[in-house]
C-alpha atoms as a PDB file:
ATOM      1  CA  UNK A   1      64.195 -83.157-153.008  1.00  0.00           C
ATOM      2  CA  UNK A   2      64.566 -84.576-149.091  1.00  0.00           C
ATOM      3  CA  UNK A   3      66.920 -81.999-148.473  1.00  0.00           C
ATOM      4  CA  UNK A   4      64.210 -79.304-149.532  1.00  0.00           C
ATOM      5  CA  UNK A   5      61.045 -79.235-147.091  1.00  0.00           C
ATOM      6  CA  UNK A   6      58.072 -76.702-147.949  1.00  0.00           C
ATOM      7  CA  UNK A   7      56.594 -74.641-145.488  1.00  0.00           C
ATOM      8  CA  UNK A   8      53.104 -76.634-145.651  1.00  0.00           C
ATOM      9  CA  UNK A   9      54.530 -79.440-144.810  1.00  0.00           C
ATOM     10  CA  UNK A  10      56.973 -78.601-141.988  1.00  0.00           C
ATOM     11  CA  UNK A  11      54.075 -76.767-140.282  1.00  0.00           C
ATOM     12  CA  UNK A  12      51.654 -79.756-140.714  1.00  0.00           C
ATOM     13  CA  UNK A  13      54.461 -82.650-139.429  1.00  0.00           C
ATOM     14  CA  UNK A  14      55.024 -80.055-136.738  1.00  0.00           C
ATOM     15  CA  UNK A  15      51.018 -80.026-135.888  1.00  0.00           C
ATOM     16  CA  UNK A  16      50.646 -83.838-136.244  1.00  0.00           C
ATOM     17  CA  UNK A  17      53.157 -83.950-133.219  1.00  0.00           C
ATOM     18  CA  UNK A  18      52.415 -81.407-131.340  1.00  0.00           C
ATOM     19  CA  UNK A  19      48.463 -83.100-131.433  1.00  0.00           C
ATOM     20  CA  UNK A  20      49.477 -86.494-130.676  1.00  0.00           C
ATOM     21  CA  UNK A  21      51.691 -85.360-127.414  1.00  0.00           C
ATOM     22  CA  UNK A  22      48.616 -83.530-126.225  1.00  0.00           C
ATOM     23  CA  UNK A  23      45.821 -86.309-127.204  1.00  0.00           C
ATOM     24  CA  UNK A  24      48.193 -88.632-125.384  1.00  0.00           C
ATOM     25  CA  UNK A  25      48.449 -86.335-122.075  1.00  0.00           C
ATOM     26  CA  UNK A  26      44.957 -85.605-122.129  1.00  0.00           C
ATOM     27  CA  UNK A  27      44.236 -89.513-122.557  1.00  0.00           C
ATOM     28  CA  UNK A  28      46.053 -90.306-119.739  1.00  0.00           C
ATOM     29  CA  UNK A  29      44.849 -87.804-117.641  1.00  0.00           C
ATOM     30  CA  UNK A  30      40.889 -89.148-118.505  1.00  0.00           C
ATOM     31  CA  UNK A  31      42.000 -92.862-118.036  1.00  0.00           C
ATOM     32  CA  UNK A  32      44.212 -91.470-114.541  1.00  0.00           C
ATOM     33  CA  UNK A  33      40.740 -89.982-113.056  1.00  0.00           C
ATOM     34  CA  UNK A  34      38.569 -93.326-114.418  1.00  0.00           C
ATOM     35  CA  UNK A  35      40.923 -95.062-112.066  1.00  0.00           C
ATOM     36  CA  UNK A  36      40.980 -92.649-109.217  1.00  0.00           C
ATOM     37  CA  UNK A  37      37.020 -92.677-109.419  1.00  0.00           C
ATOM     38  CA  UNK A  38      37.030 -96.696-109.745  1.00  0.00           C
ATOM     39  CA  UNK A  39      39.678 -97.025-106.603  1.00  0.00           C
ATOM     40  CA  UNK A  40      39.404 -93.904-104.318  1.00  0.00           C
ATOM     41  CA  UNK A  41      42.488 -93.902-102.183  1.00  0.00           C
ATOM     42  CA  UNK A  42      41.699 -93.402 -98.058  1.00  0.00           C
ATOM     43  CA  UNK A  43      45.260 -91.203 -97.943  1.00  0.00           C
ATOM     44  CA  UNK A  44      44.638 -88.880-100.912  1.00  0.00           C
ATOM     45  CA  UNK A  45      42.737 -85.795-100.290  1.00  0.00           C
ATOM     46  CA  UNK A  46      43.328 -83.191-102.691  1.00  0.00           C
ATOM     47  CA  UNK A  47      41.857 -84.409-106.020  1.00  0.00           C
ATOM     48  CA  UNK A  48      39.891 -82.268-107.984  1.00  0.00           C
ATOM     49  CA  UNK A  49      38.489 -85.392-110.054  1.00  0.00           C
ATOM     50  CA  UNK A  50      35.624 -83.915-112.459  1.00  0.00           C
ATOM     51  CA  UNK A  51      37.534 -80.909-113.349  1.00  0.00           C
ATOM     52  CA  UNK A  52      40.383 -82.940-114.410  1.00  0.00           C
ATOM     53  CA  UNK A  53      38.086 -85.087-116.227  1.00  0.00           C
ATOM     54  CA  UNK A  54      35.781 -82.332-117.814  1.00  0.00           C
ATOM     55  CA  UNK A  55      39.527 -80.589-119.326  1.00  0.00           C
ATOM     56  CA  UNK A  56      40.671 -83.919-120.661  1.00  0.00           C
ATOM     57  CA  UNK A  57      37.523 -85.320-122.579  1.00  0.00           C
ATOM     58  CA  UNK A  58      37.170 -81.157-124.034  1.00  0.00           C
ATOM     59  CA  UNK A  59      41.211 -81.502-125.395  1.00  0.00           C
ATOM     60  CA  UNK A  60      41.087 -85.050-126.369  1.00  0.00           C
ATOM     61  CA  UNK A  61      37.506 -84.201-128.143  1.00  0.00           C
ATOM     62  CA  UNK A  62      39.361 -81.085-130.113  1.00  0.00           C
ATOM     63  CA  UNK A  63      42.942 -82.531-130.463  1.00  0.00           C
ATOM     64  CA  UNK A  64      42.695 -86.098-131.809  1.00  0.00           C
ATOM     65  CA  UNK A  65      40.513 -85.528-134.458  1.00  0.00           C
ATOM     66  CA  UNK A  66      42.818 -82.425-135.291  1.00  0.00           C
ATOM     67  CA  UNK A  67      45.526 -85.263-135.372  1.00  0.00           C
ATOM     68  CA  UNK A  68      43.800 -88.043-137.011  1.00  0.00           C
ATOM     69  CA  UNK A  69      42.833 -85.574-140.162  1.00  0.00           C
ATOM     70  CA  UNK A  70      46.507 -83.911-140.196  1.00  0.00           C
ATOM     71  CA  UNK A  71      48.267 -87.487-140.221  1.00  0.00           C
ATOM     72  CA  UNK A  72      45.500 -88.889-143.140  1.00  0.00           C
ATOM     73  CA  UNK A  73      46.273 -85.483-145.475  1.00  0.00           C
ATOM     74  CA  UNK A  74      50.027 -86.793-144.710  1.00  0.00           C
ATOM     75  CA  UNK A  75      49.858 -89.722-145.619  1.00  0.00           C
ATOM     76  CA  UNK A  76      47.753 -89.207-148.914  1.00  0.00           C
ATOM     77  CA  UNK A  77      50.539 -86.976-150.008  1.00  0.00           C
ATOM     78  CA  UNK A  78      53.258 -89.633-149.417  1.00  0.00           C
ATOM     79  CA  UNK A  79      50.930 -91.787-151.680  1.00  0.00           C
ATOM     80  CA  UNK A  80      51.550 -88.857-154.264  1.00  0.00           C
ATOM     81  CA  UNK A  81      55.005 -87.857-153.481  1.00  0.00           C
ATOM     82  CA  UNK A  82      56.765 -90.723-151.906  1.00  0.00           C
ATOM     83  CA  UNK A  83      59.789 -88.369-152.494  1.00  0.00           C
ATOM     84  CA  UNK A  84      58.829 -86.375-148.998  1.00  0.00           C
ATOM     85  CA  UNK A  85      59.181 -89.544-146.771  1.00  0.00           C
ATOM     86  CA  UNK A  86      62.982 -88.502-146.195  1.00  0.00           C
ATOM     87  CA  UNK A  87      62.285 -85.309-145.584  1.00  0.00           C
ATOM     88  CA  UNK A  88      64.328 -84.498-142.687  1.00  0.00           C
ATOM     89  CA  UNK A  89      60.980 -82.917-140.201  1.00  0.00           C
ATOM     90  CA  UNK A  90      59.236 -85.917-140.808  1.00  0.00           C
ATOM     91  CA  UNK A  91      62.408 -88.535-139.501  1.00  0.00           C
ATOM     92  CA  UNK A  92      63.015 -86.369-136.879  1.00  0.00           C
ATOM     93  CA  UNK A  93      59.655 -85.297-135.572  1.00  0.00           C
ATOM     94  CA  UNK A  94      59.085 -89.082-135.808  1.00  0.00           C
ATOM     95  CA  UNK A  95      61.981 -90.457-133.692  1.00  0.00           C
ATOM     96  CA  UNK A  96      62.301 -87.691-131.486  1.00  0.00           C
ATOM     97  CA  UNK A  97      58.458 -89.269-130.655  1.00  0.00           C
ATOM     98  CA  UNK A  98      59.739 -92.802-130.648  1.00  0.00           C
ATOM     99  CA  UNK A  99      62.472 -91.365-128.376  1.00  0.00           C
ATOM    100  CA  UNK A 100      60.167 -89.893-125.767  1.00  0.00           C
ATOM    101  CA  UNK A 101      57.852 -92.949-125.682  1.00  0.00           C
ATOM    102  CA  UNK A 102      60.773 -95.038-124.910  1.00  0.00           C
ATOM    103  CA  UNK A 103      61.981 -92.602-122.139  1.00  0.00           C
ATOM    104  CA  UNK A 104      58.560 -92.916-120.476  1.00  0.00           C
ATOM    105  CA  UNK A 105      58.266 -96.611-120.959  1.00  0.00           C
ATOM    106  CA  UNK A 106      61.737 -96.695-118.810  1.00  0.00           C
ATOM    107  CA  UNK A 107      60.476 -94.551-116.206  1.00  0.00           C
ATOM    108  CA  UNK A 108      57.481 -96.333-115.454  1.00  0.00           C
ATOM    109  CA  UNK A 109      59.060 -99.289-115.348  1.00  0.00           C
ATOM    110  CA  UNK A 110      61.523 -97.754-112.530  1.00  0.00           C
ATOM    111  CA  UNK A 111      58.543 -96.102-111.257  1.00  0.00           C
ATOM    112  CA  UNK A 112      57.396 -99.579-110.844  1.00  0.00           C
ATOM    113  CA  UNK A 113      60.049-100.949-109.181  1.00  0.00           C
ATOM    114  CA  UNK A 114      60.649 -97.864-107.110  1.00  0.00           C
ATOM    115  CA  UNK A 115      57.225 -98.678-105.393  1.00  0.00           C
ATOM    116  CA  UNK A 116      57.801-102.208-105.168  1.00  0.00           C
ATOM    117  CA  UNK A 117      60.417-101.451-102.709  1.00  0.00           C
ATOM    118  CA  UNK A 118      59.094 -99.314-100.817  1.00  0.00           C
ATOM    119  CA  UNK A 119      55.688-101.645-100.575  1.00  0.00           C
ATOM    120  CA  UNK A 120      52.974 -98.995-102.536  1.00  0.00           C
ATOM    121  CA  UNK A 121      51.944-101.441-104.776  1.00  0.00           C
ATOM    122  CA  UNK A 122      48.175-101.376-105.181  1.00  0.00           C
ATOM    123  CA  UNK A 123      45.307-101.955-107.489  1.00  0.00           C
ATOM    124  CA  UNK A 124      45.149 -97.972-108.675  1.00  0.00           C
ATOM    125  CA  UNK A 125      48.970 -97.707-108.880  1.00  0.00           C
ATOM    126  CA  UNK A 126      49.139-100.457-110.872  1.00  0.00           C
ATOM    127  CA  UNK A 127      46.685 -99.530-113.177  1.00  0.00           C
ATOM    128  CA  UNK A 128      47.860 -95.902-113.866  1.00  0.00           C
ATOM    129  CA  UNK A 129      51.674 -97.860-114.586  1.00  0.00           C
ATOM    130  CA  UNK A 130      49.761-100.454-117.174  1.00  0.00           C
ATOM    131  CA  UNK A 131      47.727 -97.547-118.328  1.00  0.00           C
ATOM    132  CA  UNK A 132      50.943 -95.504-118.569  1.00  0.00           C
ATOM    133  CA  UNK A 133      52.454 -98.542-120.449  1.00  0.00           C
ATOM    134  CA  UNK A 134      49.848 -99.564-122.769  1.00  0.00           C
ATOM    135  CA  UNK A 135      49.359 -95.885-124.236  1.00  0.00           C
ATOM    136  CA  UNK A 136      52.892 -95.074-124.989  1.00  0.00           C
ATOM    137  CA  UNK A 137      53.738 -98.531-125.910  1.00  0.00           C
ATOM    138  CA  UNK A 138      51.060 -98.377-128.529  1.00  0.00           C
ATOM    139  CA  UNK A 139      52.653 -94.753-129.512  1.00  0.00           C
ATOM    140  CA  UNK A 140      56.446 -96.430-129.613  1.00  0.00           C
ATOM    141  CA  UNK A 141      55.122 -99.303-131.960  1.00  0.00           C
ATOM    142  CA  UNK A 142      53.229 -97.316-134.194  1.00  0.00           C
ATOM    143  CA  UNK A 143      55.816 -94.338-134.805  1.00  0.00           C
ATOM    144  CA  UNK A 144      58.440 -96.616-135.251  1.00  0.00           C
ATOM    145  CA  UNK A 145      56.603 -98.797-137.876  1.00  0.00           C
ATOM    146  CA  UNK A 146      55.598 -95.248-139.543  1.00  0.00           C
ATOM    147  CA  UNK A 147      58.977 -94.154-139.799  1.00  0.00           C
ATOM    148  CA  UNK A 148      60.640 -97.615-141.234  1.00  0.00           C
ATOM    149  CA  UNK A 149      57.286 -98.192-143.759  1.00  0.00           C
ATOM    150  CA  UNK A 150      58.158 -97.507-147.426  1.00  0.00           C
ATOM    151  CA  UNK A 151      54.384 -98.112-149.108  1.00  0.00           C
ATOM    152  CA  UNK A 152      51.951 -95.523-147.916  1.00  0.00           C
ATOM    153  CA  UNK A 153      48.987 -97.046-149.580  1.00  0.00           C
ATOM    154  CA  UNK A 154      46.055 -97.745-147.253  1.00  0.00           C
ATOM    155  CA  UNK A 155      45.359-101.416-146.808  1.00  0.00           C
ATOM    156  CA  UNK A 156      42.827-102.942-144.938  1.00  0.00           C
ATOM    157  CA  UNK A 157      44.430-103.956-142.101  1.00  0.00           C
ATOM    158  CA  UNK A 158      45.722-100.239-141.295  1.00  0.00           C
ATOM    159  CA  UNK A 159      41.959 -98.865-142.286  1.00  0.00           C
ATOM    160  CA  UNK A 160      40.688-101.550-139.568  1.00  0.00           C
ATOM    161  CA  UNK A 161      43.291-100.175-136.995  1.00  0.00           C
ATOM    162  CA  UNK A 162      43.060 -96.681-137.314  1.00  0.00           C
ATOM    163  CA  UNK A 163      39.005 -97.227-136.582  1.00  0.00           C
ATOM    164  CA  UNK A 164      39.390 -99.205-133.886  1.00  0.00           C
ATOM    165  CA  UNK A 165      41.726 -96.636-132.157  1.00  0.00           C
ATOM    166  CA  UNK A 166      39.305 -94.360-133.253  1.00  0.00           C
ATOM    167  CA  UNK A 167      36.826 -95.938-131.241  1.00  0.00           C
ATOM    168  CA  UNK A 168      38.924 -96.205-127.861  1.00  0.00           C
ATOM    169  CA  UNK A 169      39.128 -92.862-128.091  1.00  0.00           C
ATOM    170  CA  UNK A 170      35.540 -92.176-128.763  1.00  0.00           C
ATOM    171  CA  UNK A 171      34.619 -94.493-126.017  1.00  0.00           C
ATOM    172  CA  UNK A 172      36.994 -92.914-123.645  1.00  0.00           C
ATOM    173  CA  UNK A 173      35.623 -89.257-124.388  1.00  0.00           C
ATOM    174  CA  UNK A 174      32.107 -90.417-124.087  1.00  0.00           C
ATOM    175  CA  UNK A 175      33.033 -91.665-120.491  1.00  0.00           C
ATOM    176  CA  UNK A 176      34.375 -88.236-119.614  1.00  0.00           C
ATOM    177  CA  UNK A 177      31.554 -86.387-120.619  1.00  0.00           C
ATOM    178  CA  UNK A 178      29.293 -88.738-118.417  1.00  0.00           C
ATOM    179  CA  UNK A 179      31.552 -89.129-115.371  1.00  0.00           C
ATOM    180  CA  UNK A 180      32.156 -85.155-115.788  1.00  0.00           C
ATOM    181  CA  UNK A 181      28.502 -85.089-114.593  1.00  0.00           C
ATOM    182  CA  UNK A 182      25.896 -82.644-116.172  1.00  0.00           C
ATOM    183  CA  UNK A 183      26.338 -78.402-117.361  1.00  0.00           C
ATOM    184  CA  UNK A 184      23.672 -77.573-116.039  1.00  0.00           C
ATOM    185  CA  UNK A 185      24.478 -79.727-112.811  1.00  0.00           C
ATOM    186  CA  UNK A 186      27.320 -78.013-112.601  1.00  0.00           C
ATOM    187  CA  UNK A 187      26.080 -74.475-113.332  1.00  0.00           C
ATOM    188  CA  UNK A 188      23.912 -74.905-110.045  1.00  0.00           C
ATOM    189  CA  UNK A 189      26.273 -76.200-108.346  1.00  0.00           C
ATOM    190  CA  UNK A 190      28.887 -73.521-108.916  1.00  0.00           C
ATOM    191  CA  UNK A 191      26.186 -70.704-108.514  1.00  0.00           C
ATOM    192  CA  UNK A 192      26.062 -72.972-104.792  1.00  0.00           C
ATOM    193  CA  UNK A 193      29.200 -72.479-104.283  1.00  0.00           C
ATOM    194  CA  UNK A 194      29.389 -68.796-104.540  1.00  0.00           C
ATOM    195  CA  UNK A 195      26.223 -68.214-101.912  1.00  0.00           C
ATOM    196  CA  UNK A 196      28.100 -70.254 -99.861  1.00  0.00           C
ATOM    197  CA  UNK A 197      31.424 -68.136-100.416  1.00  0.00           C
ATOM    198  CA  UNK A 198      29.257 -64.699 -99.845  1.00  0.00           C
ATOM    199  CA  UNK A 199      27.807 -66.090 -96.130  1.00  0.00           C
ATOM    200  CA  UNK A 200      30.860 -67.131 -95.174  1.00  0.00           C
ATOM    201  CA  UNK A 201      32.163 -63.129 -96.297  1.00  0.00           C
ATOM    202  CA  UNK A 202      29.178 -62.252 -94.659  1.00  0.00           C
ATOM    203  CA  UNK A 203      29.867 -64.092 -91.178  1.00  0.00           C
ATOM    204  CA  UNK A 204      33.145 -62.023 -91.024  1.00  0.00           C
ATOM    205  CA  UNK A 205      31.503 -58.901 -91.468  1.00  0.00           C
ATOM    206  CA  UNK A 206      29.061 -59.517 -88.929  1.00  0.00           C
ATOM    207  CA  UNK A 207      31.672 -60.959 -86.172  1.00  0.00           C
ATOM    208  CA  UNK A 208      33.714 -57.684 -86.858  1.00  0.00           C
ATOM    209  CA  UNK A 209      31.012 -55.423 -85.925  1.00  0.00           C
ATOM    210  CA  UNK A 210      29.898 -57.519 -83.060  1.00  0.00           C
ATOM    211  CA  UNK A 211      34.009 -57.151 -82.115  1.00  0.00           C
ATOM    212  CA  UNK A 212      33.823 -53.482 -82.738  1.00  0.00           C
ATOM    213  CA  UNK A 213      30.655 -52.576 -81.384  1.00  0.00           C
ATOM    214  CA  UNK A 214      29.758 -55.615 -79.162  1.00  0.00           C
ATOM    215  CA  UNK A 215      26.730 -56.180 -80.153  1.00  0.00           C
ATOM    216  CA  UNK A 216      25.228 -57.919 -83.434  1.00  0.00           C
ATOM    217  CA  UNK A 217      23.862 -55.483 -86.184  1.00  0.00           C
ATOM    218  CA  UNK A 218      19.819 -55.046 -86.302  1.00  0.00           C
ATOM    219  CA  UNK A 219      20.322 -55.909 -90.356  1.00  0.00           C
ATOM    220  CA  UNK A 220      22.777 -56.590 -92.145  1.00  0.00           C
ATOM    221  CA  UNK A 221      22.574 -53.073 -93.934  1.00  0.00           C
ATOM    222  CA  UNK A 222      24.631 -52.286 -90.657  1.00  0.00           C
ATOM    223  CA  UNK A 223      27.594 -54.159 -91.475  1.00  0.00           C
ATOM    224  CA  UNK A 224      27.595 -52.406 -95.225  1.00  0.00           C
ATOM    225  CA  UNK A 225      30.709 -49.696 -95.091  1.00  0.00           C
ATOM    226  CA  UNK A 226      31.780 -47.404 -98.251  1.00  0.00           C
ATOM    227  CA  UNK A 227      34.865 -46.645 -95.537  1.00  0.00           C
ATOM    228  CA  UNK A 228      36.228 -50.599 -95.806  1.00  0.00           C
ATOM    229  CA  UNK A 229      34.809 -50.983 -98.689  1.00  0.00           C
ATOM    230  CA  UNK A 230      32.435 -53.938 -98.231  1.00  0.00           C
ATOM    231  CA  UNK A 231      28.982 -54.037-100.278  1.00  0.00           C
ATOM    232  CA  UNK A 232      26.821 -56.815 -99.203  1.00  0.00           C
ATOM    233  CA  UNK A 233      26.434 -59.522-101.936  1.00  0.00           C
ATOM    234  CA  UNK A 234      23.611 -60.656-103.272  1.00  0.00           C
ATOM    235  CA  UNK A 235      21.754 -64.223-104.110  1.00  0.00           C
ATOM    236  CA  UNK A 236      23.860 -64.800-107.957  1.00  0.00           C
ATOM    237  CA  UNK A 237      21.210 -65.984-109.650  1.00  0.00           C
ATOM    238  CA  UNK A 238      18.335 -63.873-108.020  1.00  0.00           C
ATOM    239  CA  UNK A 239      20.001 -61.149-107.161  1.00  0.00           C
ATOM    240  CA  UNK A 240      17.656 -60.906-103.964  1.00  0.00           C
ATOM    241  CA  UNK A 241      19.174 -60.524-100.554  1.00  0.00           C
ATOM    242  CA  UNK A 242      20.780 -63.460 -98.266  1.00  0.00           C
ATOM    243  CA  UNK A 243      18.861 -63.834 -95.435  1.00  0.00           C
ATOM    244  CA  UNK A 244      19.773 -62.197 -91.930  1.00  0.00           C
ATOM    245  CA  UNK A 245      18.440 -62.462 -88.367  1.00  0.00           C
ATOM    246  CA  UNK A 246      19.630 -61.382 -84.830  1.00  0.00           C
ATOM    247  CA  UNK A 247      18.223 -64.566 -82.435  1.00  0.00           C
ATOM    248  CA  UNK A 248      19.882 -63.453 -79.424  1.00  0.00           C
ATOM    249  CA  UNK A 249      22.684 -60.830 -78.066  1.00  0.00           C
ATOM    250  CA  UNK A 250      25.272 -63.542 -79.174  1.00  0.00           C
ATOM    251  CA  UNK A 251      23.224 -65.657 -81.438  1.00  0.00           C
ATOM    252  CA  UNK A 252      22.574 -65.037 -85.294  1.00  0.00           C
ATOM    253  CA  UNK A 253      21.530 -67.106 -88.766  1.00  0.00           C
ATOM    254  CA  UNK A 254      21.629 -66.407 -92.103  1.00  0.00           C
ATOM    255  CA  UNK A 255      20.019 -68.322 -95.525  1.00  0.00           C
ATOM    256  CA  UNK A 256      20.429 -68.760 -98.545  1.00  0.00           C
ATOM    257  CA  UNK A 257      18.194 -70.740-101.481  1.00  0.00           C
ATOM    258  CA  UNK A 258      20.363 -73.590-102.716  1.00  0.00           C
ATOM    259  CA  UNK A 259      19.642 -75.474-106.150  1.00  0.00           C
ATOM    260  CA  UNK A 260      21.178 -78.679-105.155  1.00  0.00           C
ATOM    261  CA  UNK A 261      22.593 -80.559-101.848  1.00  0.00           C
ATOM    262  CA  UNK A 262      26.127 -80.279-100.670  1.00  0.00           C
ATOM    263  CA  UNK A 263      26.934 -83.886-100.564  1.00  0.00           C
ATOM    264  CA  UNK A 264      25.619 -83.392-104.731  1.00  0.00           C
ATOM    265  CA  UNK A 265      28.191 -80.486-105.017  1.00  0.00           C
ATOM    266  CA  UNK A 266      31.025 -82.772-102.681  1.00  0.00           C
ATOM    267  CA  UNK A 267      30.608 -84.830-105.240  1.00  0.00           C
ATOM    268  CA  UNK A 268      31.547 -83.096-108.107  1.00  0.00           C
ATOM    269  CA  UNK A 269      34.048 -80.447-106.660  1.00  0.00           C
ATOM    270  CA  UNK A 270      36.910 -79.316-108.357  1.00  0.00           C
ATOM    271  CA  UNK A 271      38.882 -78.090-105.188  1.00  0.00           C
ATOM    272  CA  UNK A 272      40.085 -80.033-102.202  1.00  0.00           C
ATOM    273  CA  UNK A 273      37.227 -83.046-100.767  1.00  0.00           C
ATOM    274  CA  UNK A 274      36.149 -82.609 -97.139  1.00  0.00           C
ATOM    275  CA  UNK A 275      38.649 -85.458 -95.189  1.00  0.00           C
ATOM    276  CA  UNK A 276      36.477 -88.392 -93.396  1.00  0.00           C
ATOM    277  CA  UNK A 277      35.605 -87.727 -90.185  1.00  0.00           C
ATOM    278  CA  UNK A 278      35.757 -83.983 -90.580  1.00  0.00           C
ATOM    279  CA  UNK A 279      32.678 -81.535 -89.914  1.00  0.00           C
ATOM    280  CA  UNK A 280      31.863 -79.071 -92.869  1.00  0.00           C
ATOM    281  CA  UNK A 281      29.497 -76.745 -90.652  1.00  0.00           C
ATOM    282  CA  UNK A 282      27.791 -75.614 -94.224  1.00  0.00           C
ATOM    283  CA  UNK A 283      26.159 -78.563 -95.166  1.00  0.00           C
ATOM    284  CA  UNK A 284      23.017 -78.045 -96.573  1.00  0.00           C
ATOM    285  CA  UNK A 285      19.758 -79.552 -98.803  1.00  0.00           C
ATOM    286  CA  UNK A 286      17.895 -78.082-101.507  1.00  0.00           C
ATOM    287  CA  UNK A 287      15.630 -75.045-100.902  1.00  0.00           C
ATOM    288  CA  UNK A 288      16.176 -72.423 -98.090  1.00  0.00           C
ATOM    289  CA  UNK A 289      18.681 -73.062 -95.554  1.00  0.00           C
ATOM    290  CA  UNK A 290      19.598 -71.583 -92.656  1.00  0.00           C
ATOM    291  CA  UNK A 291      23.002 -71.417 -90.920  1.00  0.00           C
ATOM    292  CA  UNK A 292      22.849 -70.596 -86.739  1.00  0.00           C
ATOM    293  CA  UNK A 293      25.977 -69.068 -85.555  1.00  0.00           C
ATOM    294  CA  UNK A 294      26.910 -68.076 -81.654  1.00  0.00           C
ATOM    295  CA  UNK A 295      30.119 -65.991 -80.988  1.00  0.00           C
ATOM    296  CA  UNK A 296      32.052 -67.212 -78.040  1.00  0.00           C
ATOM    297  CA  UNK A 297      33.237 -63.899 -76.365  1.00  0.00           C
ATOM    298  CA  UNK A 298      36.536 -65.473 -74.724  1.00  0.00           C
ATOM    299  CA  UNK A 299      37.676 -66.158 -78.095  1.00  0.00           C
ATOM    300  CA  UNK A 300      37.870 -62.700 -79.271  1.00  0.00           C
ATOM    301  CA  UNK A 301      38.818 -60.936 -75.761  1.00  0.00           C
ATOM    302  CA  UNK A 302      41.962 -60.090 -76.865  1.00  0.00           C
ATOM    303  CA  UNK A 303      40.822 -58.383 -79.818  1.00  0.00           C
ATOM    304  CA  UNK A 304      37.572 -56.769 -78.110  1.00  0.00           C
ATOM    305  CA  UNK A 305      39.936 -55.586 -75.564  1.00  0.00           C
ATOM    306  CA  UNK A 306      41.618 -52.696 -78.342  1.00  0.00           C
ATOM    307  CA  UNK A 307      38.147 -51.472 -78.873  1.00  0.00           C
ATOM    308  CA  UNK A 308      37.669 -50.406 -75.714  1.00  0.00           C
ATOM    309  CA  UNK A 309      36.911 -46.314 -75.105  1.00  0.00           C
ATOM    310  CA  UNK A 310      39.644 -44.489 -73.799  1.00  0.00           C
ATOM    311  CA  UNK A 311      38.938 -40.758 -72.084  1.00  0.00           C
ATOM    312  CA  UNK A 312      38.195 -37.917 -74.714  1.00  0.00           C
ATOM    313  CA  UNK A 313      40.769 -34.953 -74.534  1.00  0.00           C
ATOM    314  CA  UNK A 314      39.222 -32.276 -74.050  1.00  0.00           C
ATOM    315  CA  UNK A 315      39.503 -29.531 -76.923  1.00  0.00           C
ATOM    316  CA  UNK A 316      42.185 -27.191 -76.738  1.00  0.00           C
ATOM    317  CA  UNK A 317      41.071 -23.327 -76.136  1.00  0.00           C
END
């Protein structure tokens, strides 16, 4: 009978794994970003924090209870059919698991030591390597025991374990979803983030036509060509028109309505964070805002310079 293994079961072992590797991950990656949030490091720029978070609490929400009810309609059946403990996907699913914990228990402990030595120790580092430790640790322990353990019975003792990991995991998820921030926060901030995206397009239009022409378009109608290709965007929620005006010969501003601040939106970015000290020239409040831009002529002489009229041949008679 071990040597025989039935398609339901090799496909179930097979998703009890696969689940646990990827509740893991995505456990790591939620307690990773807690930490990052907790202890912001002054040298690291490019985290994109909430979405990290928001994709971890939505796999470890789906995943682990995908896991928990695959490994409980396991183990019932070994209650049944003790016969299928030997089967041969089960030992090696389960210390090919044991294997890979150990493996990353090893490499954070040279990871460790590695930044001992070279004098990186900190409070975040230290907490992503006991964080690191703790998780896999507690996967090492528990696969092993699983794979040695010849009575399949529930007790009480694994009934009060598996609900107390239960709730770590609930309590962990729950923390994403609040440090993720709001939907419908988000949802204005992203629809934000695109007006911002077309008035930057926008600005380019208008500096090439002040380039090609030199002077600024009356409207921004002007700077609308079916020959390049450009259609002017529109507000993505309104659909009305950004706002355009001509102050000077060199001078021009354009608006937009925003739902929510940019120091809101900073906050819960999913790209690259603004370094300290830097100047992001579209910051901007709730409501209508308006951006002044002046060109600087020297700046684009060279390029001015190849839009200057040559003579007109005359045409041949």
């Amino acid at each position: 009978m071990s040597d025989h293994t039935y398609p339901r079961d090799f496909f179930l072992y097979l998703l009890a794994t696969m689940t646990l590797y990827v509740s893991v991950i995505s456990g790591l990656m939620l307690l990773f970003q807690f930490i990052n949030l907790g202890f912001p490091d002054p040298l690291d720029y490019a985290e994109g924090v909430r979405g990290s978070i928001r994709w971890g609490a939505a796999m470890l929400t789906i995943l682990f209870p995908v896991f928990a009810f695959t490994t409980k309609f396991l183990h019932r059946d070994l209650t049944v059919h003790a016969e299928k403990a030997e089967y041969r996907i089960r030992k090696w699913l389960l210390y090919l698991t044991v294997f890979v914990a150990a493996l990353v228990v090893i490499g954070d402990l040279i990871t460790l030591l590695f930044n001992f030595l070279n004098g990186d120790l900190t409070v975040r580092f230290l907490l992503k390597i006991l964080a690191v430790g703790l998780v896999t640790g507690l996967v090492f322990g528990y696969e092993l025991w699983d794979v040695r353990r010849t009575d399949f019975r529930t007790t009480s003792g694994n009934r009060t374990m598996s609900w107390g990991l239960a709730g770590v995991v609930v309590v962990v998820i729950v923390a994403g979803f609040y440090l993720s921030g709001s939907p419908f926060e988000q949802r204005r901030i992203r629809f934000d983030q695109q007006r911002l995206s077309d008035l930057q397009q926008i600005q380019y239009q208008v500096i090439d036509y002040w380039i090609a022409k030199q002077a600024l378009p009356a409207a921004l109608t002007d700077v609308q060509s079916p020959l390049i290709g450009f259609i002017l965007p529109t507000d993505p929620h309104t659909h009305e028109a950004y706002g355009y005006e001509r102050l000077d010969a060199l001078k021009f501003s354009l608006c937009a309505t925003f739902d929510a601040t940019s120091e809101s939106a900073s906050k819960n970015r999913d790209t690259y964070p603004v370094k300290q000290g830097s100047m992001d020239f579209w910051d901007h409040g709730t409501g209508r805002v308006c951006f002044e831009r002046a060109i600087d002529p020297d700046l684009y002489r060279e390029r001015t310079s190849k839009f200057v009229p040559g003579p007109v041949a005359a045409p041949a008679q």
